[in-house]
Structures are given as structure tokens and as C-alpha cells.
Protein backbone atom coordinates (compact mmCIF):
# COMPACT_ATOMS: atom_id res chain seq x y z
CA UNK A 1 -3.75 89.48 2.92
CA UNK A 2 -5.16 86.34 2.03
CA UNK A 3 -3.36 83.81 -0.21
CA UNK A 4 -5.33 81.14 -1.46
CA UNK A 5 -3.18 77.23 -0.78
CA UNK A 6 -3.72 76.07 -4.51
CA UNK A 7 -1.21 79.45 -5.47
CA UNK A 8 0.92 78.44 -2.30
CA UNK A 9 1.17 74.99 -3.47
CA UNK A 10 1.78 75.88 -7.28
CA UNK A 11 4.79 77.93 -6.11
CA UNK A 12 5.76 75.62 -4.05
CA UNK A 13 5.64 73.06 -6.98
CA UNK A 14 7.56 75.31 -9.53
CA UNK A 15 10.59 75.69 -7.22
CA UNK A 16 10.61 71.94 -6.02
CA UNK A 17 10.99 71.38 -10.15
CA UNK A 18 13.34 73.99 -10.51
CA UNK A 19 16.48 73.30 -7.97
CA UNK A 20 18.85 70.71 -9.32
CA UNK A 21 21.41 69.67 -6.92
CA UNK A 22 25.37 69.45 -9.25
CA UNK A 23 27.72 66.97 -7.63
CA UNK A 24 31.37 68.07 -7.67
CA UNK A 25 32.47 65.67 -10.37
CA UNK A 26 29.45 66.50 -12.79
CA UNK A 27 28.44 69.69 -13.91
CA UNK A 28 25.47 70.51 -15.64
CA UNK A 29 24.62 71.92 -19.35
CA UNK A 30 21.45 74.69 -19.49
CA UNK A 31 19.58 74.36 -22.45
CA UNK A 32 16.74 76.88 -23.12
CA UNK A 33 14.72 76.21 -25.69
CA UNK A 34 16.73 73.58 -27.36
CA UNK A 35 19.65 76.30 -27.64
CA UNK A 36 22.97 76.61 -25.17
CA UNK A 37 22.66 78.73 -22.46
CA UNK A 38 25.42 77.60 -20.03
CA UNK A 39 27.67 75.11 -17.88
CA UNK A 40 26.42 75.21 -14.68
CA UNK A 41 27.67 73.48 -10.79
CA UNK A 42 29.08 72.58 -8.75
CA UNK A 43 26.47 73.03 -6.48
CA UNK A 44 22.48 74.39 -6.90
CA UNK A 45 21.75 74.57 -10.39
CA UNK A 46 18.40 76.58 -10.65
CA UNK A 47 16.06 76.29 -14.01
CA UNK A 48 12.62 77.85 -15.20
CA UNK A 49 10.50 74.59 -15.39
CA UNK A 50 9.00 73.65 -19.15
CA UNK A 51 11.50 76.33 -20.71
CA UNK A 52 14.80 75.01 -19.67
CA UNK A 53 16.14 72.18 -19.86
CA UNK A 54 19.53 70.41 -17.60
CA UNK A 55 21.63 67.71 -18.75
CA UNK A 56 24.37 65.89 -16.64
CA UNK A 57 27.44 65.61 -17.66
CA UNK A 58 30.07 63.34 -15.73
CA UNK A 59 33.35 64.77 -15.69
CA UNK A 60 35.54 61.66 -13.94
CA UNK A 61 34.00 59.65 -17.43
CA UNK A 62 33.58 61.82 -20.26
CA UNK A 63 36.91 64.20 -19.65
CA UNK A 64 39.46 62.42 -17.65
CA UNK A 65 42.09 64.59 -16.07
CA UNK A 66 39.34 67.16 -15.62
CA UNK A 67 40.82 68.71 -11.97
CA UNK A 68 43.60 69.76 -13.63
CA UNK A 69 42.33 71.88 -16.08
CA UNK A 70 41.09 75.29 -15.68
CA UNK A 71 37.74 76.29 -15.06
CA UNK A 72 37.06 78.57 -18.45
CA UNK A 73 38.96 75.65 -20.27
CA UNK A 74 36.92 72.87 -18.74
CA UNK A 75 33.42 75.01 -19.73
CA UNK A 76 34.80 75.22 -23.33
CA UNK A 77 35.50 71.44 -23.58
CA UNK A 78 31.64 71.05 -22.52
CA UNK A 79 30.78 73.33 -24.89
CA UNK A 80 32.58 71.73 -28.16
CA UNK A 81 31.76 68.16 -26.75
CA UNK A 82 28.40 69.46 -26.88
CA UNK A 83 28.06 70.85 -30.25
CA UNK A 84 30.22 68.06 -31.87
CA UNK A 85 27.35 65.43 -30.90
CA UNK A 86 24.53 67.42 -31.71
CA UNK A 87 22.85 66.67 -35.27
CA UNK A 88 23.55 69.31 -38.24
């Protein structure tokens, strides 16, 4: 089976764009089309290049006392930090 290099470098392309790499202190918020989709990290945060979309958040700054609060609790706090700043 043959597989021409310009498809092998296209793939190769799309998944270089779509890994983002979540330090433990940040975590990451998945927009998809402009709309929420999820909190993601620590860790490897994977996206669909052009459709999605990955902004950092950093926990130590924007929600101090962060390692003491749950997980679910934490990814709620993202999420109504998020939508509080966003324009109506």
C-alpha cells in the first residue's frame, strides 16, 4: 500500500497542532466553536485543530488555595469564572 508523504506529513501536521501539554498548576478550558466544552489537564490536553479552541488558565494566580479544593468543585469555579467574564 502506497501512501503518498504530502498525506503523511498533513497527519503528521494535524496532530503536532493538536497535543497541548497542561502543567499541574494550570488547567485548560475547551472551547468548540466559541461554546464550553470542558476543563481539561493536568497532563495531554488533545484538540481538533480550527474547531477547538484551548485557553490556559493558571490556578496558583487566578484561584488561590486551589489544592485544597476538590476536583468537581475546582472545574465548577472554572466554569462560573468563565461565564462571569464573557460578554452578554
Amino acid at each position: 500500500m502506497y501512501i503518498p508523504l504530502d498525506w503523511l506529513f498533513i497527519i503528521g501536521l494535524l496532530l503536532a497542532l493538536s497535543v497541548r501539554i497542561v502543567r499541574r498548576d494550570e488547567r485548560m478550558v475547551v472551547l468548540r466553536l466559541g461554546r464550553f466544552l470542558k476543563v481539561g489537564g493536568p497532563g495531554l490536553v488533545w484538540l481538533i485543530p480550527i474547531v477547538e479552541k484551548g485557553i490556559k488558565v493558571k490556578l496558583s494566580r487566578d484561584f488561590p488555595g486551589w489544592e485544597a479544593i476538590p476536583e468537581m468543585e475546582l472545574q465548577e469555579k472554572i466554569k462560573a469564572a468563565l461565564l462571569k467574564d464573557s460578554p452578554s
